[in-house]
Protein backbone atom coordinates (compact mmCIF):
# COMPACT_ATOMS: atom_id res chain seq x y z
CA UNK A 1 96.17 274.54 15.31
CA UNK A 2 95.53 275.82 18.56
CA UNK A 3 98.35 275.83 21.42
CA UNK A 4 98.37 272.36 24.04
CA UNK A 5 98.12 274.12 27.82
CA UNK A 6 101.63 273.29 28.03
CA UNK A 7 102.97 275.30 25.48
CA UNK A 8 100.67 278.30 26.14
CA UNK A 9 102.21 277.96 29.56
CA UNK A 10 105.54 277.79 28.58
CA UNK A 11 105.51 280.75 25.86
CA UNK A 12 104.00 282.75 28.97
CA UNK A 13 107.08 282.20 31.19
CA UNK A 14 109.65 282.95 28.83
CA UNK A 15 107.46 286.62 28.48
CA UNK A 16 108.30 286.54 32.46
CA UNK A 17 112.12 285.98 32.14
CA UNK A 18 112.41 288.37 29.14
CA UNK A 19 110.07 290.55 31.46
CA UNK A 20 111.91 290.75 34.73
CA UNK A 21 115.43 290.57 33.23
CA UNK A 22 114.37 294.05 31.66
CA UNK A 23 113.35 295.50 34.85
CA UNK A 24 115.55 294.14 36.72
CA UNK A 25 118.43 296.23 35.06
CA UNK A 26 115.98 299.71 35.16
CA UNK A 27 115.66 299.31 38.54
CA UNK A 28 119.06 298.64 39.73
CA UNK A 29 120.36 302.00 37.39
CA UNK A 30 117.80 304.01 38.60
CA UNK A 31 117.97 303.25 42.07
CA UNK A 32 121.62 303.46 42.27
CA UNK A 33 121.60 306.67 40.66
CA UNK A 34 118.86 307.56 42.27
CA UNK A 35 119.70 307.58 45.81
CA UNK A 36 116.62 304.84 46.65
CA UNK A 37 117.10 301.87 48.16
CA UNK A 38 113.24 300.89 47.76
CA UNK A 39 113.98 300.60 44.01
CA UNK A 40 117.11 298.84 44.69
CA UNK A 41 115.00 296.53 46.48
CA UNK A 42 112.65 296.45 43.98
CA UNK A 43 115.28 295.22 41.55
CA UNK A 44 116.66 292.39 43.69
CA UNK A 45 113.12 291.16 44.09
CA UNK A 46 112.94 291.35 40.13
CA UNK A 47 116.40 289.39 39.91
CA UNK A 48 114.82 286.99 42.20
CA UNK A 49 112.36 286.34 39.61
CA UNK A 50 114.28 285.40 36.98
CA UNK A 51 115.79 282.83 38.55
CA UNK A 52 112.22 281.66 39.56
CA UNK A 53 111.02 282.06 36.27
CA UNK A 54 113.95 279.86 34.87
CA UNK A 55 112.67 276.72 37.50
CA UNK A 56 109.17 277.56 36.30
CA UNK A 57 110.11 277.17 32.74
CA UNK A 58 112.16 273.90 33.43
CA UNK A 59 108.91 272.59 35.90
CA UNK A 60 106.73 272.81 33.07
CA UNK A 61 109.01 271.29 30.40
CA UNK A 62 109.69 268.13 32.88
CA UNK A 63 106.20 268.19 33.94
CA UNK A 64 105.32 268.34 30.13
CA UNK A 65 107.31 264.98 29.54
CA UNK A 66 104.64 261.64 29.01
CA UNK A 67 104.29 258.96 30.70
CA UNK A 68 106.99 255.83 31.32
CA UNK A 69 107.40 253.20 32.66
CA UNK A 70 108.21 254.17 35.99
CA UNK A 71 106.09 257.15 36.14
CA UNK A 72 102.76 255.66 34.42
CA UNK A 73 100.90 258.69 35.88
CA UNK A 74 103.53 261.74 33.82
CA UNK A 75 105.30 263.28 35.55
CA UNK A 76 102.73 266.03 36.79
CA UNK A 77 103.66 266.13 40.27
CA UNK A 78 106.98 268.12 39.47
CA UNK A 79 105.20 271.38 38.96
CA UNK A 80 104.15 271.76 42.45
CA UNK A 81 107.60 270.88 43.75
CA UNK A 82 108.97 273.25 41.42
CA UNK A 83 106.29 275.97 43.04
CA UNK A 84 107.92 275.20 46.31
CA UNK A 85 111.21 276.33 45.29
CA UNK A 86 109.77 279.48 43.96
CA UNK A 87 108.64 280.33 47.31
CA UNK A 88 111.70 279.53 48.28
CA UNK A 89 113.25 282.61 45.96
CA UNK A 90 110.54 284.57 47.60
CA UNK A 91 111.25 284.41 50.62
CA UNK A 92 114.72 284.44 49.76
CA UNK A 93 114.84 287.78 48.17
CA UNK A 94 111.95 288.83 51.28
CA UNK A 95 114.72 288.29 53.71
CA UNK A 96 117.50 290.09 51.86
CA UNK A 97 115.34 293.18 51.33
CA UNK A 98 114.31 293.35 55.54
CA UNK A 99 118.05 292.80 56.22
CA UNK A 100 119.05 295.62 53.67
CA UNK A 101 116.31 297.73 54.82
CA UNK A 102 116.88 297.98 58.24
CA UNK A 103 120.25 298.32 57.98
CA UNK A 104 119.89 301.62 55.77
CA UNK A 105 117.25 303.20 58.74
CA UNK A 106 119.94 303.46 60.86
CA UNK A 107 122.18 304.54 58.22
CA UNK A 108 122.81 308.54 56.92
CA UNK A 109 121.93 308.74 53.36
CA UNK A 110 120.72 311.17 50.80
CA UNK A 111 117.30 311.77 49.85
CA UNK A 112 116.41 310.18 46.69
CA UNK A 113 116.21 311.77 43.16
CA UNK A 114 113.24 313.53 41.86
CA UNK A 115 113.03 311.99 38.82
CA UNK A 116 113.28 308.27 40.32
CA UNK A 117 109.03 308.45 40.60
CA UNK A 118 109.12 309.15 37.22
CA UNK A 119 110.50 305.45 36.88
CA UNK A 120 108.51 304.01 39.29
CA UNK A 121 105.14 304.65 37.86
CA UNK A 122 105.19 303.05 34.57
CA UNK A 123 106.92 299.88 36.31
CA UNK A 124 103.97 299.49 38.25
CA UNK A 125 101.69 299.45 35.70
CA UNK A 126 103.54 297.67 33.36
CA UNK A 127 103.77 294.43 36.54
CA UNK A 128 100.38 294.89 37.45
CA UNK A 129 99.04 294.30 33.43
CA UNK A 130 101.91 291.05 33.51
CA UNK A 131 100.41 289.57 36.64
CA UNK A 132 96.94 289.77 35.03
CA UNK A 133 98.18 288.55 31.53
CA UNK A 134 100.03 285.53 33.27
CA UNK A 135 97.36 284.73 35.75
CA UNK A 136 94.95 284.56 33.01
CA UNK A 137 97.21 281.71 31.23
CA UNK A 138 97.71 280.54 34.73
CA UNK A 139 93.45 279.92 34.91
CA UNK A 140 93.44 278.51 31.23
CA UNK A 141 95.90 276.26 31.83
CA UNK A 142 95.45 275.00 35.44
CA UNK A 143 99.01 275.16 36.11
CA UNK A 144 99.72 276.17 39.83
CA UNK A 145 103.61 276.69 39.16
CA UNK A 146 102.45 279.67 36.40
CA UNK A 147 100.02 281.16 39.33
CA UNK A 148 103.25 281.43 41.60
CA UNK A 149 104.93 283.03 38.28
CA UNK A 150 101.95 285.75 38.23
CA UNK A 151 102.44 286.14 42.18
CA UNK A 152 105.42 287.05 41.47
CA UNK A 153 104.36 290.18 39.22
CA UNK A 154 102.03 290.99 41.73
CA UNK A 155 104.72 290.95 44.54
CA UNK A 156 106.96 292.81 42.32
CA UNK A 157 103.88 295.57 41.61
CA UNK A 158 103.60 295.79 45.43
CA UNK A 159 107.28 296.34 45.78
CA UNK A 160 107.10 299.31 43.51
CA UNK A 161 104.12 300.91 44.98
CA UNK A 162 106.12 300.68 48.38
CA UNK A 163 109.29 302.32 46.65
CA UNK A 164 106.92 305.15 45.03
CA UNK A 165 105.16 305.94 48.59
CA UNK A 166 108.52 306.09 50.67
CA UNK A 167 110.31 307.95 47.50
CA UNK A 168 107.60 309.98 48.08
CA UNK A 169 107.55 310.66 51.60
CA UNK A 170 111.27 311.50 51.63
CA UNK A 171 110.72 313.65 48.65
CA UNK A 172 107.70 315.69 50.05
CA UNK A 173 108.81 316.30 53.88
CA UNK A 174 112.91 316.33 52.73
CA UNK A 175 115.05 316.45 55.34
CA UNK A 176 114.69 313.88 58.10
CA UNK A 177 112.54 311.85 56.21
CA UNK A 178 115.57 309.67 54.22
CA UNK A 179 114.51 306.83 55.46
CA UNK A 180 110.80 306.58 54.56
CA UNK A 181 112.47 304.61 51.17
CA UNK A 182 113.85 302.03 54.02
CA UNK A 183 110.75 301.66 55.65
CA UNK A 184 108.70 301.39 52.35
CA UNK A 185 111.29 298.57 51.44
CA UNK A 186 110.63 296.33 54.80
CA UNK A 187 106.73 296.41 54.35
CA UNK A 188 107.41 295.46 51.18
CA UNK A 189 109.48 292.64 52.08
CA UNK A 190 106.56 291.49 54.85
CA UNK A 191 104.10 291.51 51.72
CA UNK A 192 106.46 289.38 49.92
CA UNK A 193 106.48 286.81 52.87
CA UNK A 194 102.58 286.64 52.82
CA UNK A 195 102.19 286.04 49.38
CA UNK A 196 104.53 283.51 50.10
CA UNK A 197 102.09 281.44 51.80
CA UNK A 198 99.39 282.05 49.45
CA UNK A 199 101.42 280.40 46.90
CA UNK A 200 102.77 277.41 48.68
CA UNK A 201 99.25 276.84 50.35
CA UNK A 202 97.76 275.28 47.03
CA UNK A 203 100.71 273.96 45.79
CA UNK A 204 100.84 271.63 48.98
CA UNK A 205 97.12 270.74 48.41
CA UNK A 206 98.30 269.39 45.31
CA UNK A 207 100.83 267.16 46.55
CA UNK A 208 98.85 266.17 49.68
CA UNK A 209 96.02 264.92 47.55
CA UNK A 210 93.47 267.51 48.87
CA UNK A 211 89.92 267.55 47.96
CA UNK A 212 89.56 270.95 46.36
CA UNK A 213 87.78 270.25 43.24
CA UNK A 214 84.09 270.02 43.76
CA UNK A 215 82.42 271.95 40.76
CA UNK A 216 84.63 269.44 38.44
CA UNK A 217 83.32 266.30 40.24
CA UNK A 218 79.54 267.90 39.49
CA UNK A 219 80.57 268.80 35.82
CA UNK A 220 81.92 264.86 35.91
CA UNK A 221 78.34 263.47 37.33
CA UNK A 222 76.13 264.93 35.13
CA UNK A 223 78.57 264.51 31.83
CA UNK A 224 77.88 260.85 33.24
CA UNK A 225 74.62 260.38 33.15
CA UNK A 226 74.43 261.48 28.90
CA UNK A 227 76.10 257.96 28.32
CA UNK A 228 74.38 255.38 27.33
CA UNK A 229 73.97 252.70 29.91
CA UNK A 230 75.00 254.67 32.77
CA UNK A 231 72.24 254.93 35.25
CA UNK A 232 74.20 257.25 37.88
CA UNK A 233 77.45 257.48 39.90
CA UNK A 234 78.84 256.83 43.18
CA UNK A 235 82.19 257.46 44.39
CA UNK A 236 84.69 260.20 42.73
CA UNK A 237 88.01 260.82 43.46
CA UNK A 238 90.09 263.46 41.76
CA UNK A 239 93.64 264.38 42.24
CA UNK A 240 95.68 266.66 40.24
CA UNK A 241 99.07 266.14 38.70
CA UNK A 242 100.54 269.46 36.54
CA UNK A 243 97.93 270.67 34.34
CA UNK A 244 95.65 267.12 34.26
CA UNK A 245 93.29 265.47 37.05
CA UNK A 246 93.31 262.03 37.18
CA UNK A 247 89.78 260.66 38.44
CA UNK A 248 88.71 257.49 39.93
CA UNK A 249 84.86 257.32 39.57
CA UNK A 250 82.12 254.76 40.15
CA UNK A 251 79.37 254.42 37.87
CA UNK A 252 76.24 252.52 37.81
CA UNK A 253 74.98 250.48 35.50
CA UNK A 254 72.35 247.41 34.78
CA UNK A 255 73.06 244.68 36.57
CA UNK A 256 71.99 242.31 34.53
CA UNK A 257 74.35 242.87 31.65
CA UNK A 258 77.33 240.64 30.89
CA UNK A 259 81.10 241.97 31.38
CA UNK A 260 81.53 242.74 27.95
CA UNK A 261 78.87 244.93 28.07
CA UNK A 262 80.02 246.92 31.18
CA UNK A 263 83.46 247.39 29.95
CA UNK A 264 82.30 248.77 26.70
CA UNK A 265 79.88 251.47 28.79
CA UNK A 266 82.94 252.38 30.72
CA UNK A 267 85.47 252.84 27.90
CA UNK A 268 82.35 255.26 26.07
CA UNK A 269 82.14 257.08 29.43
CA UNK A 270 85.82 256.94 29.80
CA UNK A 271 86.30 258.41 26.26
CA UNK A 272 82.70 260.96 26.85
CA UNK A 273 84.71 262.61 29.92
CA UNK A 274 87.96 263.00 28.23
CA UNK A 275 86.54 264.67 25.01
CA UNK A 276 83.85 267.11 27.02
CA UNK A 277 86.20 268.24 29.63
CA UNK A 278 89.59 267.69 27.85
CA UNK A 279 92.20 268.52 31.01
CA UNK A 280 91.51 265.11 32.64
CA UNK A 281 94.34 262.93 32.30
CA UNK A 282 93.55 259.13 33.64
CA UNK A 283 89.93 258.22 33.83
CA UNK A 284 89.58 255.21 35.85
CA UNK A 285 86.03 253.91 35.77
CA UNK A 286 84.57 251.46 38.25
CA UNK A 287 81.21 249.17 37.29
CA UNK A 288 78.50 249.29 40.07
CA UNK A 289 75.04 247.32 39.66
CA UNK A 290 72.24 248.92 40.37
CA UNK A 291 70.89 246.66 43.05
């Protein structure tokens, strides 16, 4: 049987934590050892993640809990919260890193190691195939708290490339240059803050109620008009909770036909829309006549 959204979103985040707990611990060795404080900064950012992973995983577990009675709609809306205080790590560990960074520019300090790009280069790959692999669940699933997740790998990709240029730098012009690590670090941290917004910019759509879905409302009009009885639509209304949109729609229908009648056309359009696009959660259907 195939996987529910939920749990393909959930398997996908523990692949993050088991993910980032791995590099976090290659990049703190090497860049101890290594004399780089770009990798050191690379492996607070992937620290950072695990704990953001960890709220992602318990988001989508709560968010993953049905309905009750004093949360008839699920309990959706937790996902996007939960996105917020991802951001929050972000620009957490985005602060830590400038702080550390600019500190060590005005600090003496070796060059780093020769062998430290050696490290660096698979890392980046390896984050860069992650933040594809969990974007694509991200997409599949319509989970915004997942898409923060893949940010994350992206952010952490970025980070890397920054420690390889600076490592570079100081590598290829030696002496003088120890702090090109440093100031790969800081941009790196300023990325971080960016993607910051780009994350929390949807996320508060979601809460806010923001009209942002406008290919599903055609895909919900014309999956209308194959019902039976349903002679167009008016009004439609969609708002997103977790991984499900709730919609309020108006259809029209004869109006010469009794009540019984138009509440059995709107329980088969009701039922239509939930089988042909199977991520809407409440369909709440509205008679119109057609005067």
């Amino acid at each position: 049987m195939a996987a529910t959204h939920e749990e393909t979103a959930i398997k996908t985040t523990y692949f993050s934590i088991i993910g980032n707990a791995s590099l976090a611990v290659i990049k703190g060795i090497a860049g101890l050892f290594g004399n780089s404080y770009a990798l050191i900064a690379d492996a607070i950012e992937s620290t950072t993640d695990i704990f953001s992973s960890l709220l992602v995983l318990f988001g989508l577990k709560y968010a993953n809990k049905p309905a009750d009675k004093n949360h008839p709609y699920g309990h959706g809306r937790a996902e996007p919260l939960i996105t917020f205080l991802v951001v929050g790590f972000l620009i957490t560990s985005a602060t830590i890193i400038a702080y550390e960074s600019i500190k060590n520019i005005g600090t003496p300090h070796e060059l780093p190691k020769v062998w430290t790009l050696f490290v660096v280069i698979p890392l980046i790959i390896w984050k860069e195939i992650s933040f594809q692999l969990v974007m694509k669940k991200a997409k599949e699933t319509n989970s915004s708290s997942l898409k923060a997740d893949a940010w994350h790998h992206r952010s952490d990709a970025i980070t890397s490339i920054a420690a390889l240029i600076g490592i570079s730098i100081a590598l290829y012009f030696g002496k003088g240059y120890e702090t090109a690590d440093d100031w790969a670090a800081l941009f790196a941290s300023g990325f971080i803050l960016y993607n910051s917004y780009l994350i929390f910019r949807p996320a508060l759509g979601e809460i806010m109620d923001e009209h942002l879905y406008d290919d599903l409302i055609d895909d919900i009009r014309k999956i209308s008009l194959t019902v039976n009885g349903i002679f167009g639509t008016e009004k439609c209304f969609i708002r997103k909770a977790g991984m499900k949109y709730h919609v309020d729609l108006h259809a029209i229908v004869d109006a010469n036909i009794s009540v019984k009648q138009g509440h059995e056309i709107a329980h088969d359009l009701k039922d239509t829309l939930r089988y042909e696009i199977p991520q809407l959660g409440h369909v709440l259907i509205h008679i119109e006549p057609n005067e």
